[in-house]
Protein backbone atom coordinates (compact mmCIF):
# COMPACT_ATOMS: atom_id res chain seq x y z
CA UNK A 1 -23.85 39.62 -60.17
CA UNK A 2 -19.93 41.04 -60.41
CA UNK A 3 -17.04 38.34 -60.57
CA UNK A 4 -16.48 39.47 -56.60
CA UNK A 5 -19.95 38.40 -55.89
CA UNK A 6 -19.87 35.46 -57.31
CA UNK A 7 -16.43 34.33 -55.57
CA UNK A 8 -17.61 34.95 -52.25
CA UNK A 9 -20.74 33.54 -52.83
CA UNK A 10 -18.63 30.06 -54.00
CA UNK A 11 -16.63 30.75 -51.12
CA UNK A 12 -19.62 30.39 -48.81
CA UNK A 13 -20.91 27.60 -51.25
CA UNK A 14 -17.55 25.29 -50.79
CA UNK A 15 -17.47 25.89 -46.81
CA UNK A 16 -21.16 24.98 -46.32
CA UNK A 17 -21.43 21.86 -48.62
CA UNK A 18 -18.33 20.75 -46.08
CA UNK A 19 -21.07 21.79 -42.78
CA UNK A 20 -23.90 19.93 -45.05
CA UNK A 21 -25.44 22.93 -46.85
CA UNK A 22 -26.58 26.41 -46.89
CA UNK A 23 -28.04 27.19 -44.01
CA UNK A 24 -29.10 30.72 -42.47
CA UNK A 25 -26.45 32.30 -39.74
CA UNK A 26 -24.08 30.40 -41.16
CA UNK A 27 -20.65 32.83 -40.51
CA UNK A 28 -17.40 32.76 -42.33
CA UNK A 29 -14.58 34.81 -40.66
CA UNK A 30 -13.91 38.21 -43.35
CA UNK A 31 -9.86 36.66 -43.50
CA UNK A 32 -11.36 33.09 -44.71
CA UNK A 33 -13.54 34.91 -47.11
CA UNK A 34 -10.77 37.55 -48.81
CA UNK A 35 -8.24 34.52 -48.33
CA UNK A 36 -9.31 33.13 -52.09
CA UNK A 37 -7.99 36.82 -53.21
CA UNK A 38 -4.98 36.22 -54.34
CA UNK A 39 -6.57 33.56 -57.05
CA UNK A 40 -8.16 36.28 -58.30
CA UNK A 41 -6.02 39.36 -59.19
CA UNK A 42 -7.72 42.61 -59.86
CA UNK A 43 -11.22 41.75 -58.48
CA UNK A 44 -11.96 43.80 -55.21
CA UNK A 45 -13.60 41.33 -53.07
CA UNK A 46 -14.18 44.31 -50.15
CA UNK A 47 -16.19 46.04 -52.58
CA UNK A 48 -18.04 42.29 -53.16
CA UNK A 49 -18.79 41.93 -49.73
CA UNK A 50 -20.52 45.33 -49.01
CA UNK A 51 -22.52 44.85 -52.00
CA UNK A 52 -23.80 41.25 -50.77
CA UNK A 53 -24.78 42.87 -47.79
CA UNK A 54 -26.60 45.65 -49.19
CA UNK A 55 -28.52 43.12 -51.29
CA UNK A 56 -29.59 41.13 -47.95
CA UNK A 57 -27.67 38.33 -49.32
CA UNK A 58 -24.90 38.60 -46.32
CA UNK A 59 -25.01 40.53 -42.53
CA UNK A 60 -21.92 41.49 -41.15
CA UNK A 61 -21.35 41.87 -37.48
CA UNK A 62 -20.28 44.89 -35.62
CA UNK A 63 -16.57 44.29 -36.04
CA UNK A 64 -16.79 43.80 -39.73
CA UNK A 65 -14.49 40.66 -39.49
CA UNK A 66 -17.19 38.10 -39.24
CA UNK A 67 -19.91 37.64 -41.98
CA UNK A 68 -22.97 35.91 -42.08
CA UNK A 69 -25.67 33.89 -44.26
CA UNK A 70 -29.18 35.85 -44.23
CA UNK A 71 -31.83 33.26 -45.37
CA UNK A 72 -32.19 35.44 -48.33
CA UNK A 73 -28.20 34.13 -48.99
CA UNK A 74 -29.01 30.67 -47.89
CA UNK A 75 -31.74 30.36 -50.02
CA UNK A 76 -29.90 31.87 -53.44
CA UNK A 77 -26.86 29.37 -52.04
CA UNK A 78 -29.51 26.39 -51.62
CA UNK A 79 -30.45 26.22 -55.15
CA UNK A 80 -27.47 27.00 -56.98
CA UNK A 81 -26.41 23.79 -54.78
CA UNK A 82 -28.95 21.60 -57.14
CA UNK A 83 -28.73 23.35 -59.88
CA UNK A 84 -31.62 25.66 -59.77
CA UNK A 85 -31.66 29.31 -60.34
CA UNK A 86 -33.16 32.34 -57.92
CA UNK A 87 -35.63 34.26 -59.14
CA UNK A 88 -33.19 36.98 -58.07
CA UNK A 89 -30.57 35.89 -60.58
CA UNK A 90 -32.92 36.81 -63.59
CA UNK A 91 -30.47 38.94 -65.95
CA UNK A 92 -27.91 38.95 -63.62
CA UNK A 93 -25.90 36.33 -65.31
């Protein structure tokens, strides 16, 4: 998983422990996601976000501004909320 990945992913992480966890359809707007950017010069967060869709882990809607949790995302977000790790994650890290 890239740095960008990873942000989003804690991005989506921080905003759904707030709604009471990972759940799927959950939908950050793109500007809420890429708003944690500036934190992190030099990692390309665009590029992030169309490779989290491609791996199911996020759907994006037809506009491209609003992004969404597949349950494949939920899931992966679900256990790193108690500590567990995907399957998925296996030599990733």
């Amino acid at each position: 998983m890239t740095a960008g990945e990873r942000i989003v992913l804690d991005r989506f992480l921080e905003k759904t422990r707030i709604a009471g966890g990972a759940r799927t359809g959950y939908v950050l707007r793109k500007a809420a996601i890429l708003f944690v950017g500036g934190d992190h010069p030099g990692v390309d967060l665009e590029a992030a976000l169309t490779r989290l869709v491609e791996r199911d882990l996020l759907k994006v809607n037809d506009s491209g501004n609003f992004y969404f949790l597949t349950a494949a995302g939920a899931e992966q977000l679900g256990a790193e909320a108690t500590g567990c790790r995907s399957p998925t994650d296996e030599g990733e890290r």
